[in-house]
C-alpha atoms as a PDB file:
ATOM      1  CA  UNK A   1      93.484  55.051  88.903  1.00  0.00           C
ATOM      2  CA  UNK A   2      90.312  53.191  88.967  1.00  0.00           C
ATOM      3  CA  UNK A   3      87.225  55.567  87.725  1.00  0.00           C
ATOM      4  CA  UNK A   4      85.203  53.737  91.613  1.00  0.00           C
ATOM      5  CA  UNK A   5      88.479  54.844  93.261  1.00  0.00           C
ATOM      6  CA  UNK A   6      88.229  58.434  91.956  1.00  0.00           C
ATOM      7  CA  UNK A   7      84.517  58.736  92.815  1.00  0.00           C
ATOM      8  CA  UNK A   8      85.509  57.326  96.726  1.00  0.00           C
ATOM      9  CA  UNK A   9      88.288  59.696  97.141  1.00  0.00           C
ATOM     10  CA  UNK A  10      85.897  63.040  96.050  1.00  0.00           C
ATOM     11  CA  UNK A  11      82.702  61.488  98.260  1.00  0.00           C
ATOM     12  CA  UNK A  12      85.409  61.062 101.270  1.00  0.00           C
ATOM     13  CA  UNK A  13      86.856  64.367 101.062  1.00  0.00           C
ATOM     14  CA  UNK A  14      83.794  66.353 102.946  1.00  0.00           C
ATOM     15  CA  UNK A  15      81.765  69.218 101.248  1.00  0.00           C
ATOM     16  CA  UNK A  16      83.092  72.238 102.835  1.00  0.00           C
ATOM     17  CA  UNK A  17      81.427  74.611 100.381  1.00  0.00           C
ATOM     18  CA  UNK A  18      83.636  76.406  97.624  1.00  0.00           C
ATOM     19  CA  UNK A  19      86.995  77.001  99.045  1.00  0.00           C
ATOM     20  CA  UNK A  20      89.214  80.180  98.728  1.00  0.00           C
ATOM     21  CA  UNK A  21      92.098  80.638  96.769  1.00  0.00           C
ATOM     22  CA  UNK A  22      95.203  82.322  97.600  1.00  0.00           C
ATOM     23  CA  UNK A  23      98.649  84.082  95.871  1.00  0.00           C
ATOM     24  CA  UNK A  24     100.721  84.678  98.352  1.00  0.00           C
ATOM     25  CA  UNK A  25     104.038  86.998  97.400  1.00  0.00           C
ATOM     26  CA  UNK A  26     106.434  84.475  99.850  1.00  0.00           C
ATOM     27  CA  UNK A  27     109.436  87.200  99.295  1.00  0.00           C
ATOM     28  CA  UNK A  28     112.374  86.131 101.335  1.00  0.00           C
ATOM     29  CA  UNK A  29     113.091  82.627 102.606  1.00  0.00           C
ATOM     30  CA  UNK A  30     113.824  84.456 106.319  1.00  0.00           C
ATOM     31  CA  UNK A  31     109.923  85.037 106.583  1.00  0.00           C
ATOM     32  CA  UNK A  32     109.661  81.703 107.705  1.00  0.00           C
ATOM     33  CA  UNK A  33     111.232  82.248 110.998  1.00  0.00           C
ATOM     34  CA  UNK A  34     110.572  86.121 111.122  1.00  0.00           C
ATOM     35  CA  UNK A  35     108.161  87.625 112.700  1.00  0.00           C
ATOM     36  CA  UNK A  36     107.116  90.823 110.522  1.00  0.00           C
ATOM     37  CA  UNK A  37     103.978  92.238 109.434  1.00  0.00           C
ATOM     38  CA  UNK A  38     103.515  89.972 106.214  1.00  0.00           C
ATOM     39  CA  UNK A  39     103.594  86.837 108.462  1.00  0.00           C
ATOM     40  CA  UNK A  40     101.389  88.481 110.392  1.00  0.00           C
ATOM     41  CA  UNK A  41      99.271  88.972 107.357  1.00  0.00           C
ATOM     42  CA  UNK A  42      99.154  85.494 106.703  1.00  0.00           C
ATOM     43  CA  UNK A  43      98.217  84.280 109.471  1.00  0.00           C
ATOM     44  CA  UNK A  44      95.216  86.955 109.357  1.00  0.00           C
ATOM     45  CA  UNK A  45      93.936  85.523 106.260  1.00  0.00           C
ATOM     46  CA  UNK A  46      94.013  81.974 107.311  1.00  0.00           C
ATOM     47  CA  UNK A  47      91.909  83.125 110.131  1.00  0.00           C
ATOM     48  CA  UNK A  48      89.586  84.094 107.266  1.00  0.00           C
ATOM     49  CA  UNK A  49      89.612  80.669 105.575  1.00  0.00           C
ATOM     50  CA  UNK A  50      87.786  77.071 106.255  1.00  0.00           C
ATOM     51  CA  UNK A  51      89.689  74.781 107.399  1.00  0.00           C
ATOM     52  CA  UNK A  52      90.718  72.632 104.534  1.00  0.00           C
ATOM     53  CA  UNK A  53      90.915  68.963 103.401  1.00  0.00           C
ATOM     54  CA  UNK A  54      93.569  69.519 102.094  1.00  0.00           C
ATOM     55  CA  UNK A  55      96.348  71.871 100.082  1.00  0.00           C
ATOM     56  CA  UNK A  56      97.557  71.998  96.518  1.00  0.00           C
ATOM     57  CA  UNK A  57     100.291  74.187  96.385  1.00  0.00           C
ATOM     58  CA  UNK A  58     101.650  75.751  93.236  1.00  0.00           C
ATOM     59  CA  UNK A  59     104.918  77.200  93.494  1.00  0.00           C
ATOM     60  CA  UNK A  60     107.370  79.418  91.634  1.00  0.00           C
ATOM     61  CA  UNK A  61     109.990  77.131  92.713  1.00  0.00           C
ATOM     62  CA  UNK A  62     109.817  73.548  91.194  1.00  0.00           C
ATOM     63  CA  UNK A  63     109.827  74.252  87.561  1.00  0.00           C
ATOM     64  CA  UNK A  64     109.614  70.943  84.918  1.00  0.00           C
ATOM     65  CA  UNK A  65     109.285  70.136  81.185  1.00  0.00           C
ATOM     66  CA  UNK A  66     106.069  68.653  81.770  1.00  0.00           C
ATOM     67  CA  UNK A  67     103.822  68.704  85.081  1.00  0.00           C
ATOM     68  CA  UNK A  68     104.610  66.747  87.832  1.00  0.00           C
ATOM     69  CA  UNK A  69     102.243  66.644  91.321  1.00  0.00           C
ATOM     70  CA  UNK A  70     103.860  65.003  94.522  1.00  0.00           C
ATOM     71  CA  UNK A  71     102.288  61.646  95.253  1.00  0.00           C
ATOM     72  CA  UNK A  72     104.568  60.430  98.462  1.00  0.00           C
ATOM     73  CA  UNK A  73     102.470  59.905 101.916  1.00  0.00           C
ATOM     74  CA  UNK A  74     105.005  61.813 104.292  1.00  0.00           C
ATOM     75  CA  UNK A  75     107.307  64.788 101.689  1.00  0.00           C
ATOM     76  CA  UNK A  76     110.239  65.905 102.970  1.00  0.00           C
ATOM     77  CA  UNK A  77     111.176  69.620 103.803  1.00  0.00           C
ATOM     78  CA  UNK A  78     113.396  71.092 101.135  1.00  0.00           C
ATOM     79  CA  UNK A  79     115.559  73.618 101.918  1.00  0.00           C
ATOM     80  CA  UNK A  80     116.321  75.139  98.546  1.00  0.00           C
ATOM     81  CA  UNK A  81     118.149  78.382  99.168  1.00  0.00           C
ATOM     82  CA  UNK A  82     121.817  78.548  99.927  1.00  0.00           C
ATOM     83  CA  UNK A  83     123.410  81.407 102.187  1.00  0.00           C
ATOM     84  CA  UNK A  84     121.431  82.023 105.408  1.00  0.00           C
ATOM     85  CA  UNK A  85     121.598  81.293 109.105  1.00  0.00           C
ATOM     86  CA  UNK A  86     121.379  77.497 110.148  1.00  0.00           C
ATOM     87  CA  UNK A  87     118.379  78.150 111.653  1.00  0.00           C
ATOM     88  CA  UNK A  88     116.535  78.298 108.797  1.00  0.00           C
ATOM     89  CA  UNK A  89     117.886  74.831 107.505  1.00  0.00           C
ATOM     90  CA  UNK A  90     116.823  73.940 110.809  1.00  0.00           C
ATOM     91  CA  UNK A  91     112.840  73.829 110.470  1.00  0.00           C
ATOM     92  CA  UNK A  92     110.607  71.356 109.315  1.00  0.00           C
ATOM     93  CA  UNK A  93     106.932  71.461 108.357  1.00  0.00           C
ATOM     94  CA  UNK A  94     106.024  67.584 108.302  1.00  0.00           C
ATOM     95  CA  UNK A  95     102.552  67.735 106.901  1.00  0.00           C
ATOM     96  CA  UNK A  96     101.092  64.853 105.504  1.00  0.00           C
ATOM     97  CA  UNK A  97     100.717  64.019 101.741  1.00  0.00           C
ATOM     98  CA  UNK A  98      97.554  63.085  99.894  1.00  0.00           C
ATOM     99  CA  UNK A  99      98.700  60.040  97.237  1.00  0.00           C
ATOM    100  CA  UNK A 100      94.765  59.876  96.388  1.00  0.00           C
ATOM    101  CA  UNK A 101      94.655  63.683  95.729  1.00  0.00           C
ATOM    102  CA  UNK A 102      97.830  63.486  93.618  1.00  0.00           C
ATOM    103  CA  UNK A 103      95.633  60.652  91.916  1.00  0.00           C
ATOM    104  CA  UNK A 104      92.552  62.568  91.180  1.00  0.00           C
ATOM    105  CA  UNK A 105      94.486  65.565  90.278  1.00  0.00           C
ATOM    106  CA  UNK A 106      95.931  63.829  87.268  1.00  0.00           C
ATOM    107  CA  UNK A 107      93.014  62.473  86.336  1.00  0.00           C
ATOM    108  CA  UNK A 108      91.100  65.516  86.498  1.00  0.00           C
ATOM    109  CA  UNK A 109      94.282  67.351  84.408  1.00  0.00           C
ATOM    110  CA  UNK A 110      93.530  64.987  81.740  1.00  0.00           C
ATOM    111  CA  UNK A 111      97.287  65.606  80.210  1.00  0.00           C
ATOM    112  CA  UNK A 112      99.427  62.733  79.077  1.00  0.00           C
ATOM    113  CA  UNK A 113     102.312  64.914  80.733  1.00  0.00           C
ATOM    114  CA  UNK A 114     100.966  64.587  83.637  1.00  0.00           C
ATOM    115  CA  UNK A 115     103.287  62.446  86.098  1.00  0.00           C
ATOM    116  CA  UNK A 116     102.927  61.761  89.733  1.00  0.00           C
ATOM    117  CA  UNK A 117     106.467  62.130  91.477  1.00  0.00           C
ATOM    118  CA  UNK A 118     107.442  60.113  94.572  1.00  0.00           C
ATOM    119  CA  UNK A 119     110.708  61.622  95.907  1.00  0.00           C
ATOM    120  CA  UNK A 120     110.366  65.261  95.942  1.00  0.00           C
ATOM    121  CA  UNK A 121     109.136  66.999  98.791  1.00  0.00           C
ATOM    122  CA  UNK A 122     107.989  70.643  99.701  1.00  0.00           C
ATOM    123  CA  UNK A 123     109.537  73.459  98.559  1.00  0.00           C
ATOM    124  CA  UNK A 124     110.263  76.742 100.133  1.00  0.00           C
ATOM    125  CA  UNK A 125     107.998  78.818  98.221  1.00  0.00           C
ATOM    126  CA  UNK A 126     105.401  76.069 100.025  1.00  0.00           C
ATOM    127  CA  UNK A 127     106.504  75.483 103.487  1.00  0.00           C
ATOM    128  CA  UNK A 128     107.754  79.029 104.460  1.00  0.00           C
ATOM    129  CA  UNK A 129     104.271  80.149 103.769  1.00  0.00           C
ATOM    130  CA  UNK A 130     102.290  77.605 104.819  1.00  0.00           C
ATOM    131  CA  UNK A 131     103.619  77.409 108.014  1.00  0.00           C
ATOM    132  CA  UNK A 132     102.034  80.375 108.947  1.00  0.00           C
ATOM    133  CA  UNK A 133      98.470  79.552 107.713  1.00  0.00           C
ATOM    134  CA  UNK A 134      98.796  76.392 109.355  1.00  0.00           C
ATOM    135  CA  UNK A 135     101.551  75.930 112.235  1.00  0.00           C
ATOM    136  CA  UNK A 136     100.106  72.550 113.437  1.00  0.00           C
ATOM    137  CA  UNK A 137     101.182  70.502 110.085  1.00  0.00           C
ATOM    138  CA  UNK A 138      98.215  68.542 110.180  1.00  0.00           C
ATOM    139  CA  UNK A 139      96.424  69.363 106.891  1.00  0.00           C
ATOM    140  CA  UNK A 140      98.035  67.357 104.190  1.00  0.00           C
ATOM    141  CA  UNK A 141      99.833  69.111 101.255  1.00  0.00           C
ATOM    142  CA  UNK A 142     101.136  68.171  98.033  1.00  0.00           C
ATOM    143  CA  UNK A 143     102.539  70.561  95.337  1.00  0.00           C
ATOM    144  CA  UNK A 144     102.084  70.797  91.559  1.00  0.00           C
ATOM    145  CA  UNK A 145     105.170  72.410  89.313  1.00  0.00           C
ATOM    146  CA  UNK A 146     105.063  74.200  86.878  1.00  0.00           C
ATOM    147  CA  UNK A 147     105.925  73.311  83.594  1.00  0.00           C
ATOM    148  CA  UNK A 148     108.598  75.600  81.903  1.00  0.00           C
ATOM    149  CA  UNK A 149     107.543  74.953  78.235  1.00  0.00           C
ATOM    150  CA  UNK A 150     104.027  75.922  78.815  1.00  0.00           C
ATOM    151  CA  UNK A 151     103.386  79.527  77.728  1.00  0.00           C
ATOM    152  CA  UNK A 152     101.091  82.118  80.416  1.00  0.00           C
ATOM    153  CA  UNK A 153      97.842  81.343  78.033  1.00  0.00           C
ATOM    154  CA  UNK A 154      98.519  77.565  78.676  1.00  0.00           C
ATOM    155  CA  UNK A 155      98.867  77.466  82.338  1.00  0.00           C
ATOM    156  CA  UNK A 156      95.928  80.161  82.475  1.00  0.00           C
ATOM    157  CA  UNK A 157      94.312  76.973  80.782  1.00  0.00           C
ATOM    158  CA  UNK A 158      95.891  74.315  82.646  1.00  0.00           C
ATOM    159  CA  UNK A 159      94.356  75.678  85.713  1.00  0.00           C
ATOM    160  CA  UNK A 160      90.833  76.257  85.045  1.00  0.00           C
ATOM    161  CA  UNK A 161      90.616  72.169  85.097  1.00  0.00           C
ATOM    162  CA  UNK A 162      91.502  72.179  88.702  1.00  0.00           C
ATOM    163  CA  UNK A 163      88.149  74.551  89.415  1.00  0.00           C
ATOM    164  CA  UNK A 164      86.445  71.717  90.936  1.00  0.00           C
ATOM    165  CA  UNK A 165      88.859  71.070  93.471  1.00  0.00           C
ATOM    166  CA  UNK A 166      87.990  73.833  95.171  1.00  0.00           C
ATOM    167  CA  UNK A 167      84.003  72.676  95.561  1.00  0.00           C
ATOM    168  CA  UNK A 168      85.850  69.495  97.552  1.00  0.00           C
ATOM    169  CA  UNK A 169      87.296  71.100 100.487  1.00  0.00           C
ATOM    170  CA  UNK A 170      91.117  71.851  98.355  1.00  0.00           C
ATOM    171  CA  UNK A 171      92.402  75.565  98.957  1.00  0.00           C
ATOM    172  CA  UNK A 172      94.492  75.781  96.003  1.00  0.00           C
ATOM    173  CA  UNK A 173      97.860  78.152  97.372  1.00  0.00           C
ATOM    174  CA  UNK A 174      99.712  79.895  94.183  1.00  0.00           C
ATOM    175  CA  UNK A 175     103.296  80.964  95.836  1.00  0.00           C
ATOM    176  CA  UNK A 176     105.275  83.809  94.020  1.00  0.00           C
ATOM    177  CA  UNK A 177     105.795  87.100  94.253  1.00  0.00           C
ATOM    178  CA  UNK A 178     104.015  90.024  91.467  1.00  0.00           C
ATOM    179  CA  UNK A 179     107.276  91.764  90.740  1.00  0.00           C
ATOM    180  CA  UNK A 180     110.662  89.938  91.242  1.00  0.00           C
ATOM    181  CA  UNK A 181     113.688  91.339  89.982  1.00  0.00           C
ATOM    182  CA  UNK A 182     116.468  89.229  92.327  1.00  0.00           C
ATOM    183  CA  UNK A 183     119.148  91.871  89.785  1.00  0.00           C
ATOM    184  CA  UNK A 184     118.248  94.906  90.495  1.00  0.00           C
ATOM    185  CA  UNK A 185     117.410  94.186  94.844  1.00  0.00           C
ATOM    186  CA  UNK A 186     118.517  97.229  97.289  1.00  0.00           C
ATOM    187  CA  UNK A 187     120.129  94.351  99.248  1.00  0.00           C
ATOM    188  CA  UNK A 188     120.969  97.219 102.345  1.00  0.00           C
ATOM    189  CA  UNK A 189     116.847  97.514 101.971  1.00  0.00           C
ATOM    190  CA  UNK A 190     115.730  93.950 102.288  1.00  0.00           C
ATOM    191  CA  UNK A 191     114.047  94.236 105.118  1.00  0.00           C
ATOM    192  CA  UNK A 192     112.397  98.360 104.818  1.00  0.00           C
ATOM    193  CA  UNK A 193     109.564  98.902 102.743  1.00  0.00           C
ATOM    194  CA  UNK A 194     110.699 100.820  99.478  1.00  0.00           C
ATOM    195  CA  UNK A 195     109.947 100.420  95.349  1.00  0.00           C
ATOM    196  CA  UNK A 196     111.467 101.721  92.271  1.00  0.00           C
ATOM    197  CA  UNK A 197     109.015 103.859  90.239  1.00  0.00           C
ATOM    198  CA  UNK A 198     108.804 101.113  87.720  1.00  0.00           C
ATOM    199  CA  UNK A 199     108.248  98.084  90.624  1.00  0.00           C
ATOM    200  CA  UNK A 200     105.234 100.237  92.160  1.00  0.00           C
ATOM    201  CA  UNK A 201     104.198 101.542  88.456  1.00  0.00           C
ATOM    202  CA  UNK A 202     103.849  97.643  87.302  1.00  0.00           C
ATOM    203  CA  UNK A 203     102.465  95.955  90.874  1.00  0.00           C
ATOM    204  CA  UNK A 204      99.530  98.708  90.963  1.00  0.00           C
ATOM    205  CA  UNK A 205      98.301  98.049  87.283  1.00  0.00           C
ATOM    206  CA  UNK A 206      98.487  94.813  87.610  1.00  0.00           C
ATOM    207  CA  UNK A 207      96.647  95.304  91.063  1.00  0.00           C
ATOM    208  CA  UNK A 208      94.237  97.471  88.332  1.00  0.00           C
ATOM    209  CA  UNK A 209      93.782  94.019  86.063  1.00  0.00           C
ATOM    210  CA  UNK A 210      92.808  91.859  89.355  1.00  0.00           C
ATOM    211  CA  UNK A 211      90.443  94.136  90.289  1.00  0.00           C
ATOM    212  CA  UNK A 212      88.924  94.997  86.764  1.00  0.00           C
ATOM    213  CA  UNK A 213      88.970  90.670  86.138  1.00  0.00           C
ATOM    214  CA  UNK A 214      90.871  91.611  82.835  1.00  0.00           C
ATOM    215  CA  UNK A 215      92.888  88.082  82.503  1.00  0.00           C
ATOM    216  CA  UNK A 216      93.645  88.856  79.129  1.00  0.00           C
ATOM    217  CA  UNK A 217      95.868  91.737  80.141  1.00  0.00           C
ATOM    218  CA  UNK A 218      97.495  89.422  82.804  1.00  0.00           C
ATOM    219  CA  UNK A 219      98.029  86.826  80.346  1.00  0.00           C
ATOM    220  CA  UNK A 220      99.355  88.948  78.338  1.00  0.00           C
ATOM    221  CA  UNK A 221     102.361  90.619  80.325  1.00  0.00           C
ATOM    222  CA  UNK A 222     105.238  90.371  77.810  1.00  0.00           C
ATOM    223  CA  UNK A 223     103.489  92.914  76.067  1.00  0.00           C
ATOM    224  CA  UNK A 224     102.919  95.178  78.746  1.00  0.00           C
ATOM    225  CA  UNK A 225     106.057  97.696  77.899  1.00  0.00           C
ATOM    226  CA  UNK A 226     109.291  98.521  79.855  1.00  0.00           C
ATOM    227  CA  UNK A 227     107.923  98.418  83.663  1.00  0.00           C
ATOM    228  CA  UNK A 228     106.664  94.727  83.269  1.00  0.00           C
ATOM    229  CA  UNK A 229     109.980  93.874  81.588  1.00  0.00           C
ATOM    230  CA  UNK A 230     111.586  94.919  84.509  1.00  0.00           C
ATOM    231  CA  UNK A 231     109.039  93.559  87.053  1.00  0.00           C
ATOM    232  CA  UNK A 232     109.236  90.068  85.418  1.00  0.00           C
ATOM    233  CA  UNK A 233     112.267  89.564  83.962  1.00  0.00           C
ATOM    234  CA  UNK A 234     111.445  85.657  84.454  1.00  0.00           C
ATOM    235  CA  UNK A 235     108.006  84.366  84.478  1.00  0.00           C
ATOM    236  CA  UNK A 236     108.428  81.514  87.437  1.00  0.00           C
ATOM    237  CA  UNK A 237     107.026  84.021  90.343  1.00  0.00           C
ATOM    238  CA  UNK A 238     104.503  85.490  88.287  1.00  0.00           C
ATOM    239  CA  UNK A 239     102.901  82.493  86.568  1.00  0.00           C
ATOM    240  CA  UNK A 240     101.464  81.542  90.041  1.00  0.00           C
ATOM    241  CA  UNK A 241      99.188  84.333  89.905  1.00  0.00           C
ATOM    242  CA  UNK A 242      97.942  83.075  86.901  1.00  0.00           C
ATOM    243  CA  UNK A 243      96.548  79.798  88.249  1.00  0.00           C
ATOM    244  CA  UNK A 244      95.202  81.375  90.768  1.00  0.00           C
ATOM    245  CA  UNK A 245      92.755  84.236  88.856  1.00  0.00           C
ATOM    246  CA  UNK A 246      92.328  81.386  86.259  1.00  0.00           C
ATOM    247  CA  UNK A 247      90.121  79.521  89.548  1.00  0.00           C
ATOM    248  CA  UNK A 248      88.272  83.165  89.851  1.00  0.00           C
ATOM    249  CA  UNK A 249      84.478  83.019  89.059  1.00  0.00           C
ATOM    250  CA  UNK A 250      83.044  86.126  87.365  1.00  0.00           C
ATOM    251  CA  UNK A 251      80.944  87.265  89.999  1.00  0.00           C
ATOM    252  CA  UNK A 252      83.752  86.791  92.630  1.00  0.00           C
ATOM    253  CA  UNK A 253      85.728  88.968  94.406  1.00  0.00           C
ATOM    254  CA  UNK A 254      89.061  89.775  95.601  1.00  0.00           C
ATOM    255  CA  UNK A 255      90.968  91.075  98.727  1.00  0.00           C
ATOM    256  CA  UNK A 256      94.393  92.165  98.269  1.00  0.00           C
ATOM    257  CA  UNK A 257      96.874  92.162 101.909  1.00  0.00           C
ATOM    258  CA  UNK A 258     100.530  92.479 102.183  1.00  0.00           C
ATOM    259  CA  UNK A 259     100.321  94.696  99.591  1.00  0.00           C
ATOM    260  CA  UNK A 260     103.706  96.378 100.350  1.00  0.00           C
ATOM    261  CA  UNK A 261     107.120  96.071  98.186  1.00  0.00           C
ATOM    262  CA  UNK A 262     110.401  95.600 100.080  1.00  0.00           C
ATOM    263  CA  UNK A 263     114.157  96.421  98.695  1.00  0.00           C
ATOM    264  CA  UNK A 264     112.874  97.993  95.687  1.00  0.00           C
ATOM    265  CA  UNK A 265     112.531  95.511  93.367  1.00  0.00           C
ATOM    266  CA  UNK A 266     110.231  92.596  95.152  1.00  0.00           C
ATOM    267  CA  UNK A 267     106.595  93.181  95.553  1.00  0.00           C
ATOM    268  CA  UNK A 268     104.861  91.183  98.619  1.00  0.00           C
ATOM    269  CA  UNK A 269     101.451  91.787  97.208  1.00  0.00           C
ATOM    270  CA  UNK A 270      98.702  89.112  98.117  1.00  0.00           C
ATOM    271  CA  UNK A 271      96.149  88.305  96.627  1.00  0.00           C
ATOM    272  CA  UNK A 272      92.381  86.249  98.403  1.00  0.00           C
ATOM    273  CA  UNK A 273      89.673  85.165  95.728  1.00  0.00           C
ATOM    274  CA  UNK A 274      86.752  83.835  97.451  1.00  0.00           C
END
C-alpha cells in the first residue's frame, strides 16, 4: 500500500480522541443468545465507550504461524464450536470489513509475516461478544490472529505497535477468558457462579498485576507456580490480555466488570483500559 494511501485512510478515519480498550472473558459460545448478567455487562460498558470507526478484534480463537489480519469487505460469520442448539448456528452478525484498515494495520506492524487474508471471516470469540456492544452491525470489524510461535514477551511487543490505532477512532477488543481450563469444567455448573481455590487464587493475582501495571509479572505467567499452571494450561485465551495491557499508558487506568468465574474452572473477568 501506497505511503499517500496510508496517510488518506488515517485523515478519513475521524479523530475521536484516544479510544478504550477492552478484554472481554467471552466464556461460553451460548452467551451470544443468552441473556445473563455478563451480557448484560457488556452491553453496560459499551454504553461507556465512543462510538467507534471501527474494530480490531483479537481473538483466542484463530491461531497462525505467522499473523494474519482479515482484509475481505463483507466476512462471514463463523460458527466454530460443534455441539449446541441450532439456534446458535442460526445467527449472524454481518458487520462490515475495513480492507484499508487491514492495509494500514500491516503497514503499521512493520513484520514481513504479516499477511492480509481474504476468506476468513469472524470468529466466535468476535461475534458472540460483539454483538452485544454493538447489535446494529454497522461498525466495521476485522480480526487479527494470533500467531502460535510467538512467545507472551513477543506479542506483549507485537502489540504496542498498534498504540496509535487507538488515537484514530479503533477500539482494539482482546477476546479470551483469564483462567480457562476446558479439563477440569464442573460441566453440571456451567451456568452457576463457582471457582476452584486455585481458579479464584490465580484470576485475583492476576487481577493484583492489572491493577499494580506489573506487565512483567503478566508476561511472565509460566513462571507463576502451580495455580497459573492450572489456570492456563494453554496460552490462546490468555495471550489476549496481553495485547490489550500492552496498549495501557502508564498513567491510565482500569475498570474490571464481569468479574465472576462460572463452572469452576473458567473465569469471566473483564477487563476496560481507558
Amino acid at each position: 500500500m501506497r505511503l499517500n494511501t496510508l496517510k488518506q485512510v488515517t485523515t478519513s478515519m475521524n479523530n475521536t480522541g484516544k479510544m478504550p480498550v477492552l478484554f472481554l472473558g467471552h466464556g461460553s459460545p451460548m452467551n451470544a443468545i443468552e441473556e445473563n448478567e455478563f451480557v448484560r455487562g457488556f452491553r453496560n460498558i459499551a454504553k461507556e465507550i465512543p462510538r467507534p470507526q471501527a474494530i480490531l478484534c483479537i481473538s483466542a480463537h484463530w491461531e497462525t504461524r505467522g499473523t494474519w489480519v482479515t482484509a475481505m469487505k463483507n466476512p462471514p460469520t463463523i460458527h466454530d464450536f460443534g455441539g449446541f442448539p441450532e439456534v446458535l448456528y442460526n445467527v449472524q452478525y454481518p458487520a462490515p470489513g475495513a480492507p484499508e484498515l487491514a492495509h494500514k494495520i500491516a503497514s503499521l506492524l512493520g513484520e514481513t509475516n504479516i499477511r492480509l487474508d481474504y476468506s476468513r471471516g469472524l470468529d466466535h470469540g468476535a461475534w458472540s461478544i460483539i454483538k452485544h456492544l454493538f447489535p446494529k452491525a454497522d461498525i466495521p470489524v476485522i480480526m487479527m490472529s494470533l500467531d502460535f510461535t510467538k512467545s507472551p514477551q513477543d506479542h506483549y511487543d507485537l502489540a504496542r505497535a498498534l498504540y496509535p490505532l487507538r488515537k484514530e477512532g479503533i477500539l482494539i477488543v482482546c477476546s479470551g477468558n483469564i483462567v480457562h481450563n476446558l479439563q477440569k469444567v464442573a460441566w453440571s455448573k456451567m451456568n452457576k457462579v463457582f471457582g476452584y481455590d486455585w481458579t479464584i487464587a490465580a484470576n485475583e493475582k492476576i487481577k493484583t498485576f492489572l491493577i499494580e501495571k506489573n506487565h512483567h509479572k503478566l508476561i511472565d505467567f509460566h513462571s507463576l507456580g502451580d495455580a497459573f499452571n492450572l489456570a492456563i494450561p494453554t496460552s490462546e485465551h490468555y495471550l489476549p490480555l496481553l495485547y490489550a495491557v500492552a496498549l495501557q499508558d502508564k498513567n491510565e487506568e482500569l475498570e474490571f466488570f464481569n468479574d465472576k468465574i462460572v463452572a469452576g474452572s473458567l473465569s469471566m473477568t473483564s477487563v476496560k483500559i481507558g
